[in-house]
PDB file of N, CA and C in Angstrom:
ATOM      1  N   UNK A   1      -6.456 -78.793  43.555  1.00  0.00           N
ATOM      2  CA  UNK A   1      -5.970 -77.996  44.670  1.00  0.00           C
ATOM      3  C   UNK A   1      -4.462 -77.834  44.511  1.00  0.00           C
ATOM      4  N   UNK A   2      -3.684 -76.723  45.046  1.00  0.00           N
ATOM      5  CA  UNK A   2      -2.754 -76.419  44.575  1.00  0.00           C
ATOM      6  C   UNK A   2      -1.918 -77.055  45.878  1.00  0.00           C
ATOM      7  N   UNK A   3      -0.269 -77.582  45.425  1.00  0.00           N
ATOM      8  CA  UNK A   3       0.209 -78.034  46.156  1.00  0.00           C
ATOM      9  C   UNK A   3       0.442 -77.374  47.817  1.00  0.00           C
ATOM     10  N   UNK A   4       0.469 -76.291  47.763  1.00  0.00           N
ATOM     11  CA  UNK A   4       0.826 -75.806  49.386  1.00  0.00           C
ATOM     12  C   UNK A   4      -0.500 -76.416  50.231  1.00  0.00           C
ATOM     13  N   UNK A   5      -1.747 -76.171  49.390  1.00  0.00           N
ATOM     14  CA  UNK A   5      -3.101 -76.413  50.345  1.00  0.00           C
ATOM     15  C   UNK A   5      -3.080 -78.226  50.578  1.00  0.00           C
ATOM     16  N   UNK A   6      -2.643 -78.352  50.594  1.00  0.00           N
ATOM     17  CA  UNK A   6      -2.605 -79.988  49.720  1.00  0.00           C
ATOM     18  C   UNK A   6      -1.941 -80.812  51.368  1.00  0.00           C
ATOM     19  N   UNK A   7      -0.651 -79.909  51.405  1.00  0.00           N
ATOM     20  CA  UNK A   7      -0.341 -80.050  52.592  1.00  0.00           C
ATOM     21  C   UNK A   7      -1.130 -79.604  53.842  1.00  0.00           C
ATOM     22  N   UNK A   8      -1.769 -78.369  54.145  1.00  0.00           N
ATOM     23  CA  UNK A   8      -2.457 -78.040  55.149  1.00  0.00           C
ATOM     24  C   UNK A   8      -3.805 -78.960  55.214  1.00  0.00           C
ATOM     25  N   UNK A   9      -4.345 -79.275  54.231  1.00  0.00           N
ATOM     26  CA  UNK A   9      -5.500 -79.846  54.151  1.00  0.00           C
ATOM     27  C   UNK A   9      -5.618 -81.069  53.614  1.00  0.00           C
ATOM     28  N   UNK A  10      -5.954 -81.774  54.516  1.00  0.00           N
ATOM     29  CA  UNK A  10      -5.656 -83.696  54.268  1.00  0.00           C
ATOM     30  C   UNK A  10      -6.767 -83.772  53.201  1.00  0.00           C
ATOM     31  N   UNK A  11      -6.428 -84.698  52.741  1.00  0.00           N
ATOM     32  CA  UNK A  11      -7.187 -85.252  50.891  1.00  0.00           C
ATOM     33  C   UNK A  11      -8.167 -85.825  51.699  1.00  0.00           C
ATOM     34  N   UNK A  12      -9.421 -85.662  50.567  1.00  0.00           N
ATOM     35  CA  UNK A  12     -10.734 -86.944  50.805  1.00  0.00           C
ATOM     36  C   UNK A  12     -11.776 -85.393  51.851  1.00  0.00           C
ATOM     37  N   UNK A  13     -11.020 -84.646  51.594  1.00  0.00           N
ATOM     38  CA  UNK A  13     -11.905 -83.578  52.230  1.00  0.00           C
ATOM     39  C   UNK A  13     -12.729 -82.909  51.129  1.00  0.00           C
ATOM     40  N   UNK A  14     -13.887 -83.272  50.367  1.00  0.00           N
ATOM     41  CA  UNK A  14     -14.234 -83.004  49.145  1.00  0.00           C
ATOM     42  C   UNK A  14     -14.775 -81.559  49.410  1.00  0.00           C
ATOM     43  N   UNK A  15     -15.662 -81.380  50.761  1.00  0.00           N
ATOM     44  CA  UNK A  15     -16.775 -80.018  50.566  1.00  0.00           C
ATOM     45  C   UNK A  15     -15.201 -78.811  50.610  1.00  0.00           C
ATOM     46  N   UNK A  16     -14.206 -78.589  51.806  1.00  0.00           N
ATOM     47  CA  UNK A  16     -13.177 -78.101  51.406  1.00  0.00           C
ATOM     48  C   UNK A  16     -12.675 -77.696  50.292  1.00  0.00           C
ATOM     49  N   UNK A  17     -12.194 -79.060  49.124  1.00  0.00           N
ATOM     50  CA  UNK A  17     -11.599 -78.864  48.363  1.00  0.00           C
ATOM     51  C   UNK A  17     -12.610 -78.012  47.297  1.00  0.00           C
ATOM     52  N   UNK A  18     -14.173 -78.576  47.397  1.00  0.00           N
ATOM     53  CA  UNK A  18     -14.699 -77.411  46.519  1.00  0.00           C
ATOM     54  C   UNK A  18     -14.788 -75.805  46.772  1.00  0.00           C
ATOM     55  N   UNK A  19     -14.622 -75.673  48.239  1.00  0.00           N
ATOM     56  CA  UNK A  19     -14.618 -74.405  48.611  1.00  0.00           C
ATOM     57  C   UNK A  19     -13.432 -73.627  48.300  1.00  0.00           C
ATOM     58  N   UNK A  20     -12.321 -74.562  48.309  1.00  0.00           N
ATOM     59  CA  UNK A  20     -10.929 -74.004  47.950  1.00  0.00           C
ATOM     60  C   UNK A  20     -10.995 -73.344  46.371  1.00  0.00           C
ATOM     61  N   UNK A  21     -11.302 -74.840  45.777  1.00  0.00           N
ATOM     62  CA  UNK A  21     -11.313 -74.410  44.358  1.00  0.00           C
ATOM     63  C   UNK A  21     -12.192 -73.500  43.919  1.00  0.00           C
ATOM     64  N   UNK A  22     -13.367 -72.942  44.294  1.00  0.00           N
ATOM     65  CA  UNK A  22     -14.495 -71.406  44.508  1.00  0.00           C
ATOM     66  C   UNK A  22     -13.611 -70.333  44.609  1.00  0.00           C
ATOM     67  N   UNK A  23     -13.045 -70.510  45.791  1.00  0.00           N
ATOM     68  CA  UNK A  23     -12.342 -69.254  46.420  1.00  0.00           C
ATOM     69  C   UNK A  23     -11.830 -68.526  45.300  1.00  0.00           C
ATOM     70  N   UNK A  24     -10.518 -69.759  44.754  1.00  0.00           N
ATOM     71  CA  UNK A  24      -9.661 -69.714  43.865  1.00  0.00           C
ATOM     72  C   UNK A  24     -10.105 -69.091  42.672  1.00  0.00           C
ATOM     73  N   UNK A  25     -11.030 -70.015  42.189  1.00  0.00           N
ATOM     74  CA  UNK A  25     -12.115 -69.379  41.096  1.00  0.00           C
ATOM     75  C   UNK A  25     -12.233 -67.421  40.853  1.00  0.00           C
ATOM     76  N   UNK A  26     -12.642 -67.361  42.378  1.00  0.00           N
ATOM     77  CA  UNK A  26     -13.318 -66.210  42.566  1.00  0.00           C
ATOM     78  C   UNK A  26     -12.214 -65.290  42.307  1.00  0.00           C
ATOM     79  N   UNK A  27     -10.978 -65.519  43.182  1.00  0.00           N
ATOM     80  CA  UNK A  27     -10.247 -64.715  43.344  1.00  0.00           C
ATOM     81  C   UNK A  27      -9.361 -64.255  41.703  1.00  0.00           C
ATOM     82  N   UNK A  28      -9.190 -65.164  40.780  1.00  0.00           N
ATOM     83  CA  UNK A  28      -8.801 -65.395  39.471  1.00  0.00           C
ATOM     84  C   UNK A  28      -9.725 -64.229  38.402  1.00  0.00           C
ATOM     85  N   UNK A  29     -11.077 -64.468  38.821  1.00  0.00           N
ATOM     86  CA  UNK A  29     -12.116 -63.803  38.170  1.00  0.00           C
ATOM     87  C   UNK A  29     -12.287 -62.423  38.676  1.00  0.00           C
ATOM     88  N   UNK A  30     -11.870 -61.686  39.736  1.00  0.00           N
ATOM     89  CA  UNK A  30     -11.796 -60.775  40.279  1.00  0.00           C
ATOM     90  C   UNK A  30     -10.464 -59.590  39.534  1.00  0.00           C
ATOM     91  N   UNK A  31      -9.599 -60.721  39.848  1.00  0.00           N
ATOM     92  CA  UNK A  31      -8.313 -59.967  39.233  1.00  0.00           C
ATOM     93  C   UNK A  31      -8.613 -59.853  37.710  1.00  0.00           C
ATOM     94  N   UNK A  32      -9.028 -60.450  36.927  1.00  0.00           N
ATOM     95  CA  UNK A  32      -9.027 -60.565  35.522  1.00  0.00           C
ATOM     96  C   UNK A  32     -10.039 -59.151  35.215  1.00  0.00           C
ATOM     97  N   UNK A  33     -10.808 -58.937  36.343  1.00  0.00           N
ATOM     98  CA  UNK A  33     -12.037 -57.560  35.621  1.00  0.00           C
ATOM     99  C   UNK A  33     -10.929 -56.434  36.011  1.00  0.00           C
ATOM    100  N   UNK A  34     -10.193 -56.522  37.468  1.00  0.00           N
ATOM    101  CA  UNK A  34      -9.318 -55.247  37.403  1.00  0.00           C
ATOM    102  C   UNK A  34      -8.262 -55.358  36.047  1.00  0.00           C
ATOM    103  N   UNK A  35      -7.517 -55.999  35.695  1.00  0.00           N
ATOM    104  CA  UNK A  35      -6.995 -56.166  34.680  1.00  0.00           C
ATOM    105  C   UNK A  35      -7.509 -55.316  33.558  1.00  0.00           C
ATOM    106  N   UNK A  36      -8.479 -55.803  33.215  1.00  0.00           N
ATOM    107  CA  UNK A  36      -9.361 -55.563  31.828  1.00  0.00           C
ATOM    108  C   UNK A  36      -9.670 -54.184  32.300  1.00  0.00           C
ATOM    109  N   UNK A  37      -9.982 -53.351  33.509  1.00  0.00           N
ATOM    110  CA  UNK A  37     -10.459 -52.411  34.169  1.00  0.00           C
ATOM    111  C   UNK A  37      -9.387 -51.245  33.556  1.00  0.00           C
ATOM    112  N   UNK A  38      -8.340 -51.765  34.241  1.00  0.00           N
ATOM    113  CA  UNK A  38      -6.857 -51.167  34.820  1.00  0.00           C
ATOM    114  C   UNK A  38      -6.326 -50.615  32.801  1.00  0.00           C
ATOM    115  N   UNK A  39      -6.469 -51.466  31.741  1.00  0.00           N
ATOM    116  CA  UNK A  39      -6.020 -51.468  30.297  1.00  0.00           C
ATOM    117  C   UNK A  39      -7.738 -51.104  29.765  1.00  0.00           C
ATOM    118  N   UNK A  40      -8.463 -50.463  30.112  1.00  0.00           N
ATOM    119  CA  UNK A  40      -9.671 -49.848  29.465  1.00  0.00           C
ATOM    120  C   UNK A  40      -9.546 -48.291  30.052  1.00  0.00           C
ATOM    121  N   UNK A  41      -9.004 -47.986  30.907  1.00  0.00           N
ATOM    122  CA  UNK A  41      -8.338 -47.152  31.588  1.00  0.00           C
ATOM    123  C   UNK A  41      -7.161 -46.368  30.876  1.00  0.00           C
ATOM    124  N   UNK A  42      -6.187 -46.567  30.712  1.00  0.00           N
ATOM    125  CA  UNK A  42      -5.236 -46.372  30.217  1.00  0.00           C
ATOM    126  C   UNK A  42      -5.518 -46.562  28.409  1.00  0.00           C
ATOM    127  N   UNK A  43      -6.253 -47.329  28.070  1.00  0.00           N
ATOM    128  CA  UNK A  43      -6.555 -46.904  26.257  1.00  0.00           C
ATOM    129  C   UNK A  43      -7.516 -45.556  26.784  1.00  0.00           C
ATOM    130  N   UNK A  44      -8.070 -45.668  27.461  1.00  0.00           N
ATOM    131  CA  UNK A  44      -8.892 -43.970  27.170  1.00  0.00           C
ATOM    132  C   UNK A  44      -8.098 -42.979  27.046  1.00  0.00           C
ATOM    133  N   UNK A  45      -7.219 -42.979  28.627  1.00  0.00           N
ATOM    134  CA  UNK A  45      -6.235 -41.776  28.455  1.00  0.00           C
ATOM    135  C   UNK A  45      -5.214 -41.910  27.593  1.00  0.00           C
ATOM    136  N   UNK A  46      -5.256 -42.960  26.716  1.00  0.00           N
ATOM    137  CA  UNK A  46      -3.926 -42.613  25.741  1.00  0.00           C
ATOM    138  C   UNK A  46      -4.442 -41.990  24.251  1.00  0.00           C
ATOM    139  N   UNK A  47      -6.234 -42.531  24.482  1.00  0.00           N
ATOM    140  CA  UNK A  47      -6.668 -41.494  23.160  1.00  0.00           C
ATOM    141  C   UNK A  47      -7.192 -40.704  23.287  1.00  0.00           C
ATOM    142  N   UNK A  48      -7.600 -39.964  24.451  1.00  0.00           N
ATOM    143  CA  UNK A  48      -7.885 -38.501  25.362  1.00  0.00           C
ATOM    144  C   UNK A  48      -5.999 -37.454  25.066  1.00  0.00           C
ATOM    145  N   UNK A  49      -4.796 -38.700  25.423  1.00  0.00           N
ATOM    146  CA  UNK A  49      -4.038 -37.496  24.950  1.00  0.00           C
ATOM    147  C   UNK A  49      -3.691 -38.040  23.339  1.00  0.00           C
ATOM    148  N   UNK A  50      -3.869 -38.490  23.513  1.00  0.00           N
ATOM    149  CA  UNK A  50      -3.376 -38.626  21.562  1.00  0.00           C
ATOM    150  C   UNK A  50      -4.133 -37.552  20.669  1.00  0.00           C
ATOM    151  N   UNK A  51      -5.255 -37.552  21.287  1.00  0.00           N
ATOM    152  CA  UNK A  51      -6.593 -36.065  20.530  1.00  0.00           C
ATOM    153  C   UNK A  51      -6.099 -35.062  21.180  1.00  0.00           C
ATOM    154  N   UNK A  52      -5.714 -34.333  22.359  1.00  0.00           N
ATOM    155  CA  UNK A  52      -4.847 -33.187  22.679  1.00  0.00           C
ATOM    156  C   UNK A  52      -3.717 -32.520  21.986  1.00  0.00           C
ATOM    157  N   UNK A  53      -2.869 -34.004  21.821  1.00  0.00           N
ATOM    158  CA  UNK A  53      -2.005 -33.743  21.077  1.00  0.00           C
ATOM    159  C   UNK A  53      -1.628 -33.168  20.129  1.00  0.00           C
ATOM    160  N   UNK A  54      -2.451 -33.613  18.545  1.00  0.00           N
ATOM    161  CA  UNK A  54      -3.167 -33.446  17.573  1.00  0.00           C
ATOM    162  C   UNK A  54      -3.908 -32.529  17.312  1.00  0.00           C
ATOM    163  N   UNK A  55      -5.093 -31.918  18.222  1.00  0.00           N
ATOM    164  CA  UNK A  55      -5.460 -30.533  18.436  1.00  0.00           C
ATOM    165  C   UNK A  55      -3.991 -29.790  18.294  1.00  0.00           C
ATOM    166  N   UNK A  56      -3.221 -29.466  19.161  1.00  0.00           N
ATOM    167  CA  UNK A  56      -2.445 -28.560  19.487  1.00  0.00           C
ATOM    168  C   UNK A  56      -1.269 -28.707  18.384  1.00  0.00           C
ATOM    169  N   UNK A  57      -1.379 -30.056  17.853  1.00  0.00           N
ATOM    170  CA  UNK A  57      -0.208 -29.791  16.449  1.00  0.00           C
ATOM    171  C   UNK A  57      -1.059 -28.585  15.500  1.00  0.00           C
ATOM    172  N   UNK A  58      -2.115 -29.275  15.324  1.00  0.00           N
ATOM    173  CA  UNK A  58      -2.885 -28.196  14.606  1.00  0.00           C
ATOM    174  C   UNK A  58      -2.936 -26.651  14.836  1.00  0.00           C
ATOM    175  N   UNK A  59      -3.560 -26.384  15.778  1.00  0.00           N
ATOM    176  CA  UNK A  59      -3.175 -25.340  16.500  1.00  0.00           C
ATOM    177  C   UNK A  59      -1.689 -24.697  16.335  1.00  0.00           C
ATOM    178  N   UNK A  60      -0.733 -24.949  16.638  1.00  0.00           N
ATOM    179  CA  UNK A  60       0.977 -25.050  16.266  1.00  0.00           C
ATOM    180  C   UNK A  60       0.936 -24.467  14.675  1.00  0.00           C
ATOM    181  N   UNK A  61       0.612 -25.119  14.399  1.00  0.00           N
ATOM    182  CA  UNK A  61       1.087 -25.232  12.306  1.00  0.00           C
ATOM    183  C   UNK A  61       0.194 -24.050  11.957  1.00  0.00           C
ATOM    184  N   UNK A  62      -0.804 -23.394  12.749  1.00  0.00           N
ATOM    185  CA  UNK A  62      -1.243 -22.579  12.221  1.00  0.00           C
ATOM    186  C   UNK A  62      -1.041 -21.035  12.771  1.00  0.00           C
ATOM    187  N   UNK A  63       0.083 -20.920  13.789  1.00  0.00           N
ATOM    188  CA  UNK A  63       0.584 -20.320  14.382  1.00  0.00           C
ATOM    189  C   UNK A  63       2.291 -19.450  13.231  1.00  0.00           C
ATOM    190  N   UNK A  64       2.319 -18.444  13.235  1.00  0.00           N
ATOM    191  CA  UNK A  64       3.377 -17.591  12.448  1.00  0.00           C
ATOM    192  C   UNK A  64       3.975 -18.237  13.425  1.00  0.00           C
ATOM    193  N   UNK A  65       5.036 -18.494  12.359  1.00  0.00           N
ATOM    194  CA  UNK A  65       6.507 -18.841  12.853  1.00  0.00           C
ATOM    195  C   UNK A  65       8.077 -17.979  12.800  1.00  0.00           C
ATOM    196  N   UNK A  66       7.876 -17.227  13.757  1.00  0.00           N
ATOM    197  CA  UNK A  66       8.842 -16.286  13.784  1.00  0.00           C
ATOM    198  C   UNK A  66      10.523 -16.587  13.324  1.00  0.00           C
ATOM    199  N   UNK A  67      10.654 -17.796  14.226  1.00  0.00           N
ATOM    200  CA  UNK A  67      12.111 -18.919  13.872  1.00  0.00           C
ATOM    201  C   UNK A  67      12.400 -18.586  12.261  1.00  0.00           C
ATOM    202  N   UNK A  68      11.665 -18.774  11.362  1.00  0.00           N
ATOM    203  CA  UNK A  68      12.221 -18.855   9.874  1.00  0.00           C
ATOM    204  C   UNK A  68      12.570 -17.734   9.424  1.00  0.00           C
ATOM    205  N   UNK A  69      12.371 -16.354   9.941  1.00  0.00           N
ATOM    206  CA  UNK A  69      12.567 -15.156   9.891  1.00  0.00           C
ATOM    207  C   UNK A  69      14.255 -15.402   9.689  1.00  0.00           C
ATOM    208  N   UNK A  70      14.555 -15.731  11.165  1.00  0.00           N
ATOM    209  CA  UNK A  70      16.142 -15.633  11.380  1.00  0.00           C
ATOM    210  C   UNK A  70      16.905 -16.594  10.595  1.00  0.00           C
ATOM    211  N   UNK A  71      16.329 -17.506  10.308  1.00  0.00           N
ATOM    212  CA  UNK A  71      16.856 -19.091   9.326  1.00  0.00           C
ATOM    213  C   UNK A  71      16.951 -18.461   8.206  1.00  0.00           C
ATOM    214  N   UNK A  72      16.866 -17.435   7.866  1.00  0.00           N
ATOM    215  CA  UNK A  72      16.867 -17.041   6.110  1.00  0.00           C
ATOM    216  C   UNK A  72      18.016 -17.691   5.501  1.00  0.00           C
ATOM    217  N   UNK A  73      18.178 -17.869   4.377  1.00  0.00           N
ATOM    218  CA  UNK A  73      19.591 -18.199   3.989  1.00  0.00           C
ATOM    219  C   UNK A  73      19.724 -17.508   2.735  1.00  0.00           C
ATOM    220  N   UNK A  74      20.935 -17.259   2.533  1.00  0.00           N
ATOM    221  CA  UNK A  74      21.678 -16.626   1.697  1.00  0.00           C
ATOM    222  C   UNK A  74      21.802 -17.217   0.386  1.00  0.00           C
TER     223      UNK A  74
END
């Protein structure tokens, strides 16, 4: 049990302390799926735009490029 509860809740209180340590449990295991949620999330959309991207370079490079017209050099 973590020190703050420690104080609110006198020792030798075993069914408590297992309920505490559950809670705790729970609450640890909860955050860890948003976590994993939250970064399965964000790798999609970073290779949803990374393939946009890439399309449209392609796309780009196969596009006349007027710019080199004026770049001529002498």
């Amino acid at each position: 049990m973590s020190q703050e509860l420690q104080r609110i809740v006198p020792s030798g209180s075993s069914q408590i302390e297992e309920a505490i340590a559950v809670n705790e449990t729970t609450h640890k295991f909860y955050r860890e799926v948003e976590v994993r949620s939250e970064f399965s999330r964000y790798c999609q959309w970073y290779y949803d735009t990374a393939k946009s991207n890439r399309e449209e370079l392609k796309k780009m490079r196969g596009e006349l490029n007027i710019f080199h017209w004026f770049r001529r050099r002498s």
